[in-house]
Protein backbone atom coordinates (compact mmCIF):
# COMPACT_ATOMS: atom_id res chain seq x y z
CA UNK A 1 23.50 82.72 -28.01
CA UNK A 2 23.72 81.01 -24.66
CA UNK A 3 23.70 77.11 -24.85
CA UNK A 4 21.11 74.83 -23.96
CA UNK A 5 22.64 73.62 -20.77
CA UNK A 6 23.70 77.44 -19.41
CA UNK A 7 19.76 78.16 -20.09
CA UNK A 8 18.43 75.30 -17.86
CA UNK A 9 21.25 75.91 -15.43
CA UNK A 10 19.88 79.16 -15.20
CA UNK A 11 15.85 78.51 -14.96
CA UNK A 12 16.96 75.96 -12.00
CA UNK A 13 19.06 78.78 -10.22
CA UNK A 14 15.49 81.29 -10.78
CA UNK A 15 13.82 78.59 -9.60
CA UNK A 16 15.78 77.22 -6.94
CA UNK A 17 15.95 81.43 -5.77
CA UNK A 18 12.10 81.76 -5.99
CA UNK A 19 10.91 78.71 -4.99
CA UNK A 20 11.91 78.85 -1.50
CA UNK A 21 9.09 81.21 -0.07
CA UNK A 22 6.76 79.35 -2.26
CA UNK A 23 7.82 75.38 -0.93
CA UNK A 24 7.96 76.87 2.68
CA UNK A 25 4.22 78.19 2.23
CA UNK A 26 2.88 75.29 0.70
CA UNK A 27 4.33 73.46 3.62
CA UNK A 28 1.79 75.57 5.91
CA UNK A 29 -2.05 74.61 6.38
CA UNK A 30 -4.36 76.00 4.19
CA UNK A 31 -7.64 77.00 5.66
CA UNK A 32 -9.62 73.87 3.70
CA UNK A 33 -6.94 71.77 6.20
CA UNK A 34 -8.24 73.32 9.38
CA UNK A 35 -11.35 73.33 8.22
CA UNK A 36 -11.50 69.86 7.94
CA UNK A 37 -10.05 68.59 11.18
CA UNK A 38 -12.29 71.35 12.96
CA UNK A 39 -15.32 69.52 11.27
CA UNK A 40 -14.18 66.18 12.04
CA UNK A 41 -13.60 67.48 15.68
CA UNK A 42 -16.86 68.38 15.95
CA UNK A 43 -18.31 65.50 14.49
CA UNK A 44 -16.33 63.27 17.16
CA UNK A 45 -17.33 65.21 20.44
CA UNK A 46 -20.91 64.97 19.08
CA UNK A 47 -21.43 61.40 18.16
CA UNK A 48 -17.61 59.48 19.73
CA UNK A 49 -17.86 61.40 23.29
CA UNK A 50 -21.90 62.35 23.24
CA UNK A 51 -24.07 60.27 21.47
CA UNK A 52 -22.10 56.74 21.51
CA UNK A 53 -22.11 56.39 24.97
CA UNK A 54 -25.81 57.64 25.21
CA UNK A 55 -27.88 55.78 22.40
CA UNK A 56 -27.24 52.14 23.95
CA UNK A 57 -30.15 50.78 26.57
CA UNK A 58 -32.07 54.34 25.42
CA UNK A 59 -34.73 52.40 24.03
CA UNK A 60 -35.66 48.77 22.18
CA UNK A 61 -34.96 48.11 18.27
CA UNK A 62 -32.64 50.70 17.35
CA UNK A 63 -29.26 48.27 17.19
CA UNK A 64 -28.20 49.22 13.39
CA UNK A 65 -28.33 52.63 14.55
CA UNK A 66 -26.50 52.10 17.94
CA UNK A 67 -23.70 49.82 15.50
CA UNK A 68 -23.35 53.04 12.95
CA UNK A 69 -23.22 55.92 15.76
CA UNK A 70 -20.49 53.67 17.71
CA UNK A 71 -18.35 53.10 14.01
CA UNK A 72 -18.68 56.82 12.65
CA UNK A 73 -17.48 57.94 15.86
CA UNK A 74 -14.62 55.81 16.46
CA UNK A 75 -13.61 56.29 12.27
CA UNK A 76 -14.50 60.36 13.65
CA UNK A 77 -12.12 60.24 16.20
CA UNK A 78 -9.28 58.22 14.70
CA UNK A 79 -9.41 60.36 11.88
CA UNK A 80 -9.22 63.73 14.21
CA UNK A 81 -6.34 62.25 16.04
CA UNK A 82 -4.37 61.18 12.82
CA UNK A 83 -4.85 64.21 10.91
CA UNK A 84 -4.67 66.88 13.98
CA UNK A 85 -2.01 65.33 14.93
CA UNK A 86 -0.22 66.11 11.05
CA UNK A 87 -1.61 69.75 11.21
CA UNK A 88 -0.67 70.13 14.50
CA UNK A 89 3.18 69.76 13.60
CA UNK A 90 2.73 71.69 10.11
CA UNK A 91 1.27 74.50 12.01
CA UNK A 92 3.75 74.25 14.37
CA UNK A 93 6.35 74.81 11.54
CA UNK A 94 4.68 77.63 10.32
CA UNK A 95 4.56 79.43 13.51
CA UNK A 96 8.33 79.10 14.91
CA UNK A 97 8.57 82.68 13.51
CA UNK A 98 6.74 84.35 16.53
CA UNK A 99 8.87 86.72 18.20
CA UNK A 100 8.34 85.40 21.53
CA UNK A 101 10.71 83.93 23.53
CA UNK A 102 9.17 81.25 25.72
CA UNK A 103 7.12 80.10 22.43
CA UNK A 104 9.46 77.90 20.53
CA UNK A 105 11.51 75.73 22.94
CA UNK A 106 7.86 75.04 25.01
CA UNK A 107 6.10 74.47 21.90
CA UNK A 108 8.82 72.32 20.32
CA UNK A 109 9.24 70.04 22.98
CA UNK A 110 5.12 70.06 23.91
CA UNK A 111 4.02 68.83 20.43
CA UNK A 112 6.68 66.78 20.16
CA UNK A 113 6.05 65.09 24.09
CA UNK A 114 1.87 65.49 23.89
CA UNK A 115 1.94 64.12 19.73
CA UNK A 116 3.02 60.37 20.59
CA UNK A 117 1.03 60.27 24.06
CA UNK A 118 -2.28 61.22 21.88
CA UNK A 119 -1.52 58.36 19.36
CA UNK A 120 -0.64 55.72 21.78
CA UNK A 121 -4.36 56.99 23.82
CA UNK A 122 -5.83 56.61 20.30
CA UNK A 123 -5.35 52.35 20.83
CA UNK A 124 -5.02 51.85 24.74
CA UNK A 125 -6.44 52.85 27.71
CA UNK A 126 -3.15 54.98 29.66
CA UNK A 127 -2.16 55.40 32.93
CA UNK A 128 -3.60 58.48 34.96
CA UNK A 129 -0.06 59.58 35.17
CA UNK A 130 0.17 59.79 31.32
CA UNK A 131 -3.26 61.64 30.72
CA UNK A 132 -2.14 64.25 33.50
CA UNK A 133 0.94 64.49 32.03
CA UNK A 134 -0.49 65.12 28.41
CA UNK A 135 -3.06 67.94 30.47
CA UNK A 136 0.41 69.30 31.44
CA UNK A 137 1.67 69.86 27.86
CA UNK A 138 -1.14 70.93 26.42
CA UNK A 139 -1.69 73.29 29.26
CA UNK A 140 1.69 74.69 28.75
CA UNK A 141 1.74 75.45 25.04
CA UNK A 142 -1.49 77.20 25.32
CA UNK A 143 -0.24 79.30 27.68
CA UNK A 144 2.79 80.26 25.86
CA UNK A 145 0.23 81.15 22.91
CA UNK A 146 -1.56 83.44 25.08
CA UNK A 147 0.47 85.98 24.86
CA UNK A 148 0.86 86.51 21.08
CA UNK A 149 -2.91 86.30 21.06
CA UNK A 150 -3.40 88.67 22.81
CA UNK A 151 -1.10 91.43 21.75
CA UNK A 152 -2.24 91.47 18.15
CA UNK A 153 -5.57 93.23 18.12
CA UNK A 154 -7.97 91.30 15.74
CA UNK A 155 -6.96 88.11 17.89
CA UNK A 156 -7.40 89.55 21.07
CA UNK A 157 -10.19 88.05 22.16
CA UNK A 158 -8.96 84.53 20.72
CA UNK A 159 -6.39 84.80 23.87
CA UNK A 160 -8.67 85.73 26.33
CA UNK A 161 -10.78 82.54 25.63
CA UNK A 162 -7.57 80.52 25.15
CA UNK A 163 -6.29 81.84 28.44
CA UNK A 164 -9.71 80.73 30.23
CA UNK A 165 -9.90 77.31 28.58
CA UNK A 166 -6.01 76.66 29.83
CA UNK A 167 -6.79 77.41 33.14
CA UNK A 168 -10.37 75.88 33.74
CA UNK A 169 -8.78 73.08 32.43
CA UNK A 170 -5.97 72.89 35.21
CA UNK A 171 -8.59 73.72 37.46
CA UNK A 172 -11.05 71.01 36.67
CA UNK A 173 -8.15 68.20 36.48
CA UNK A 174 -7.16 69.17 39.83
CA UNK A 175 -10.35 68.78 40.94
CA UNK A 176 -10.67 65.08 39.82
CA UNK A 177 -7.53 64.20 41.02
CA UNK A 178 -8.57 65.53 44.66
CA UNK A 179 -12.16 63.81 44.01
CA UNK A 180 -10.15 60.55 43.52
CA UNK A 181 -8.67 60.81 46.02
CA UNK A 182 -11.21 61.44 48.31
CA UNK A 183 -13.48 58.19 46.95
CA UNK A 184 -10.15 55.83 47.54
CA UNK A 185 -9.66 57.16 51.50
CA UNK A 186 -13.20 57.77 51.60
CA UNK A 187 -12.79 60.97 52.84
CA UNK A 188 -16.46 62.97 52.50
CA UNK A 189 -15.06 66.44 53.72
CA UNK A 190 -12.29 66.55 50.62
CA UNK A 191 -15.07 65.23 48.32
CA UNK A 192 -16.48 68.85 49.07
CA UNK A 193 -13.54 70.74 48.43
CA UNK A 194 -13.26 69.08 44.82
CA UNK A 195 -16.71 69.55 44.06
CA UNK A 196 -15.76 73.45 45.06
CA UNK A 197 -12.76 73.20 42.92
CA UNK A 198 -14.81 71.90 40.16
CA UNK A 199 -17.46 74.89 40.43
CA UNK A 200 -15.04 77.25 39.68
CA UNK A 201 -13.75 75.06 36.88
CA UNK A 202 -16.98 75.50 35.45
CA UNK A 203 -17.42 79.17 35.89
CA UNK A 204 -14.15 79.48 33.74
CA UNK A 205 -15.84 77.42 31.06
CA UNK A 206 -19.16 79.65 31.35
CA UNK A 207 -16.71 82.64 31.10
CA UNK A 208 -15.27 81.56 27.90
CA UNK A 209 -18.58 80.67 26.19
CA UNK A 210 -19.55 84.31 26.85
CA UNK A 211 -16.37 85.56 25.33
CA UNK A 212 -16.82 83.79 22.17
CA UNK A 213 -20.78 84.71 21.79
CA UNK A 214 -19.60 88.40 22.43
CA UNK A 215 -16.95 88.24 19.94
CA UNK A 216 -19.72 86.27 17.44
CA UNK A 217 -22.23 88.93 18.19
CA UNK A 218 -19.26 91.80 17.08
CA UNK A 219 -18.69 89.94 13.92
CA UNK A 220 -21.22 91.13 11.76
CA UNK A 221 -24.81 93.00 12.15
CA UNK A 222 -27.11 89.99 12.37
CA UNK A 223 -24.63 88.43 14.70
CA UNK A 224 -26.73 89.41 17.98
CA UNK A 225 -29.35 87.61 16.23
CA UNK A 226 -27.72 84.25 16.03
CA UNK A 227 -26.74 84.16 19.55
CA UNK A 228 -29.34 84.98 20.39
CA UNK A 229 -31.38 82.15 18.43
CA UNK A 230 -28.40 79.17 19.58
CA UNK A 231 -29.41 80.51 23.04
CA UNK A 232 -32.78 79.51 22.52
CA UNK A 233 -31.64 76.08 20.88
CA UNK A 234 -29.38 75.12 23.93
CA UNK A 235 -32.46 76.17 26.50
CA UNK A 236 -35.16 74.61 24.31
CA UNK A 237 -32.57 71.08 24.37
CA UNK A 238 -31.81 71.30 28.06
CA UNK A 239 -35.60 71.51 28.89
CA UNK A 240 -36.44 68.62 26.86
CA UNK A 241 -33.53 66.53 28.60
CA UNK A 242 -34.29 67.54 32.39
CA UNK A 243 -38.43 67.02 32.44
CA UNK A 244 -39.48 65.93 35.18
CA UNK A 245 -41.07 62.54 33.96
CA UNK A 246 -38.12 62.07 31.47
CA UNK A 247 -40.26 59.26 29.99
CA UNK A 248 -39.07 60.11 26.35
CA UNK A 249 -36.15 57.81 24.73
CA UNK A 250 -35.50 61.89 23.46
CA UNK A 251 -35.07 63.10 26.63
CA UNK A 252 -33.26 60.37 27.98
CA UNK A 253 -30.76 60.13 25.33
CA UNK A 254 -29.72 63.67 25.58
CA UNK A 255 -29.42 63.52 29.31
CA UNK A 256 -26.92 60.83 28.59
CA UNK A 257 -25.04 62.59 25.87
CA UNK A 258 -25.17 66.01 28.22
CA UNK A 259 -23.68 63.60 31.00
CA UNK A 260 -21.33 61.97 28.91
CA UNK A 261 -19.81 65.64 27.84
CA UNK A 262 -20.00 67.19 31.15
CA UNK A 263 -16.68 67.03 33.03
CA UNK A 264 -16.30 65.50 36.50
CA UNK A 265 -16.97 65.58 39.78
CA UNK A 266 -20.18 67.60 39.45
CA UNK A 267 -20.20 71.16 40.60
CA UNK A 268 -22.28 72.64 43.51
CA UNK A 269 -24.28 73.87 40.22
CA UNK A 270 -27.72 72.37 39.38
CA UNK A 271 -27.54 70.11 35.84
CA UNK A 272 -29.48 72.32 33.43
CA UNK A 273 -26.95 75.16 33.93
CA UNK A 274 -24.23 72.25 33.36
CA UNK A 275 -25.76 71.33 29.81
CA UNK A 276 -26.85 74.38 29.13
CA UNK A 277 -23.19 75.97 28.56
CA UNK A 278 -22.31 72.35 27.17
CA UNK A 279 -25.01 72.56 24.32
CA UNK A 280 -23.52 76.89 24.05
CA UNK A 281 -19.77 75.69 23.84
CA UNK A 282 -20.80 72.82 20.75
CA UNK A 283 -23.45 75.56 18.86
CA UNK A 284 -20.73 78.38 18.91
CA UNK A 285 -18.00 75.73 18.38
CA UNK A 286 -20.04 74.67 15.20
CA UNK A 287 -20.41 78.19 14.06
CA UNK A 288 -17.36 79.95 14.59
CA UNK A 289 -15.72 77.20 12.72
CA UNK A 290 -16.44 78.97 9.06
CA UNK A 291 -15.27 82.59 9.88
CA UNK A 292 -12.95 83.65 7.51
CA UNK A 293 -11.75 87.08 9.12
CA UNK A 294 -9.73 88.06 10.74
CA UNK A 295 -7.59 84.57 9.60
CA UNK A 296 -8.13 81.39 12.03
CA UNK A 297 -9.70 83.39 14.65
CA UNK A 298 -12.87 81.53 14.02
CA UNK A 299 -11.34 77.86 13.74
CA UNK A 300 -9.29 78.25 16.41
CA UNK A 301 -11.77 79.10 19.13
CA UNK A 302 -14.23 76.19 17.81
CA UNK A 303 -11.11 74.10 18.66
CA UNK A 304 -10.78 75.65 22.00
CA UNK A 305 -14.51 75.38 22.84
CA UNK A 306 -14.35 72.00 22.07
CA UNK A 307 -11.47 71.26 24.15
CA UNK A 308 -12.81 73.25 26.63
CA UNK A 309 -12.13 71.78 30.18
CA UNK A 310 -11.29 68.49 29.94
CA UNK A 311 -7.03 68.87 29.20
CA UNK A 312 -6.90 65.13 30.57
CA UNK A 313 -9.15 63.81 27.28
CA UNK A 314 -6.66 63.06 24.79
CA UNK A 315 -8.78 64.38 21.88
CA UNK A 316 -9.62 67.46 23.87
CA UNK A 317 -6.28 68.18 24.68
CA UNK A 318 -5.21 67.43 20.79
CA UNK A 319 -7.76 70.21 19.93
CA UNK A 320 -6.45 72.52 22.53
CA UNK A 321 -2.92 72.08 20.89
CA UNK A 322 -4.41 73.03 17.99
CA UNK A 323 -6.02 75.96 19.23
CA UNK A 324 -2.95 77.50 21.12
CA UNK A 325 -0.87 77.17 17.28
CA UNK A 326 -3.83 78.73 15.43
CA UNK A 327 -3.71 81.69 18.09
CA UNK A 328 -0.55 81.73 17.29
CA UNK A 329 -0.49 81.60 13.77
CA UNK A 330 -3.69 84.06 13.44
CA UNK A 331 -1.54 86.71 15.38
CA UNK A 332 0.96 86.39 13.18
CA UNK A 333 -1.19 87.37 10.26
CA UNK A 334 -0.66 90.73 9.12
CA UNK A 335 -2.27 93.51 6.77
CA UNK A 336 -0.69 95.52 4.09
CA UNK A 337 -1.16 99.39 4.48
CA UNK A 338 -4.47 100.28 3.42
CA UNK A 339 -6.22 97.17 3.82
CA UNK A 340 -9.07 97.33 6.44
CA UNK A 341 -10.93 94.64 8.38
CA UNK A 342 -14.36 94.07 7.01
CA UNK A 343 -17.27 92.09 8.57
CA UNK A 344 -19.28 89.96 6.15
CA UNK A 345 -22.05 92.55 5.66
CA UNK A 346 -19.16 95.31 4.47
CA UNK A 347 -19.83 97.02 7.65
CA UNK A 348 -16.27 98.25 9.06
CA UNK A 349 -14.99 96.89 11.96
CA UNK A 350 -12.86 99.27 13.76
CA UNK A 351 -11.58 97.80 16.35
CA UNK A 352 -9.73 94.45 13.59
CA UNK A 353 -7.61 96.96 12.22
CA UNK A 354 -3.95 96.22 12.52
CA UNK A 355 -0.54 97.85 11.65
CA UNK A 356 1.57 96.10 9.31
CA UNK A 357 3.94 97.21 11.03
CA UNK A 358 3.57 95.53 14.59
């Protein structure tokens, strides 16, 4: 009979031999995780970057609700910030095992370069020099996550949207750096060429909105349907913020919000298109956010509609980290032989089928 001390000995060395996979997974974000900083995400570029900035001089005797907008938003974004900033390193961790190799080393030293700038933006107003420089590495690592985006099928159009996001967001941060520019030397002529520079910063975002509603309309048979009813949301809320008399607190507070969201200089594009692919980008943002299959497709491109075009935020470009690791990670994500990509109506979907053996 073996002793008491060569059995424990034993269950420790089992343990110690099995335990590995299972410590190194629970390391990893669970879905509830994501979830969670994708809702508080949302929540903050509704009410901390939207609504706060647009409820005060609206309209008379509404200051307890001005006070409680302001504080949920600021505990929303603090929140975002503390806890993206956590599952941005943990998914970090659990994608250093993609094969490619320009993805580790850039998004090692990005998160760990972009993490403290966010936190220190979280409790001071920073330098432009800082905020472009956070646009930079944010930029960077979603660019190195295009690429396994893209080659895994079911996550293919994830890295077509990520790709667009990355590079309207360039884009549009060169144009406000030329538009600055141009206000300090006065100089009307290069005003023009970053309003031009802006336009097509806005077509990318446009583009990637219509990526994301195609791949929501694919995802299951009543999908057309939804788009097709947050369409008519986002026009019904545009044309009740751009009436012409625009005598409504309603109307005038959503103009504001709209405003507040929209990125700057303003395009050679009238304002209802503007906050009409604004309103899109939140309402598929919102939605895409509880897709379960194929695995953090759907969080990850609420995070990237969310960070959309405006890399020089430090909450959007937080949420654009996060995007470029959940491409990541969702491309790493594979199926055992057999198993086949289902919609939620049981309808197959073709095209999400992938080898196990990429």
């Amino acid at each position: 009979m073996a002793s008491p001390a060569a059995s424990v000995a034993s269950s420790e060395a089992t343990s110690i031999g099995t335990g590995r996979p299972a410590l190194a997974a629970r390391a990893w974000p669970t879905r509830a995780d994501v979830l969670m900083v994708g809702f508080w995400a949302w929540v903050a570029t509704v009410l901390g970057r939207g609504l706060s900035p647009a409820l005060p001089g609206s309209t008379a005797g509404i200051g307890p609700l001005i006070v409680g907008v302001e504080q949920l938003g600021a505990f929303a974004s603090q929140f975002m910030v503390v806890m993206g900033a956590a599952t941005c390193v943990r998914l970090l961790l659990s994608t250093l095992e993609c094969r490619s190799y320009l993805f580790r080393p850039v998004a090692v030293i990005s998160c760990a370069a972009a993490l403290p700038i966010v936190i220190s933006a979280s409790s001071r107003h920073l330098a432009p020099a800082w905020l472009m420089t956070l646009m930079g590495l944010s930029a960077a690592l979603s660019l190195v996550s295009t690429l396994p985006a893209v080659r895994a099928s079911h996550s293919r159009a994830l890295g077509l949207v990520l790709l667009t996001v990355t590079v309207g967001s360039i884009v549009s941060a060169a144009g406000r750096i030329i538009a600055l520019y141009a206000s300090y030397h006065v100089h009307a002529a290069l005003f023009g060429v970053a309003r031009s520079v802006a336009t097509f910063g806005l077509l990318l975002d446009a583009l990637s909105v219509v990526v994301v509603a195609i791949w929501l309309a694919r995802r299951w048979r009543y999908g057309m349907a939804v788009v097709v009813g947050l369409l008519g949301v986002a026009a019904l809320v545009v044309w009740s913020s751009i009436q012409s008399d625009g005598a409504g607190a309603w109307a005038l507070v959503v103009g504001r919000a709209l405003a507040a969201l929209t990125a700057h200089p303003d395009p050679f594009i009238g304002s209802g298109v503007r906050f009409f692919v604004e309103i899109c980008a939140i309402l598929f943002a919102g939605v895409t956010l509880w897709f379960q299959w194929p695995m953090g497709v759907g969080v990850a491109l609420s995070f990237a509609l969310l960070a959309r075009v405006s890399g020089d935020v430090p909450l959007c470009a937080l949420m654009l980290m996060l995007a470029a690791l959940s491409a990541v990670r969702a491309s790493l994500q594979t199926l055992r032989p057999g198993d086949i990509a289902r919609e939620p109506s049981g309808r197959r979907a073709p095209l999400e089928v992938m080898s196990a053996t990429r």
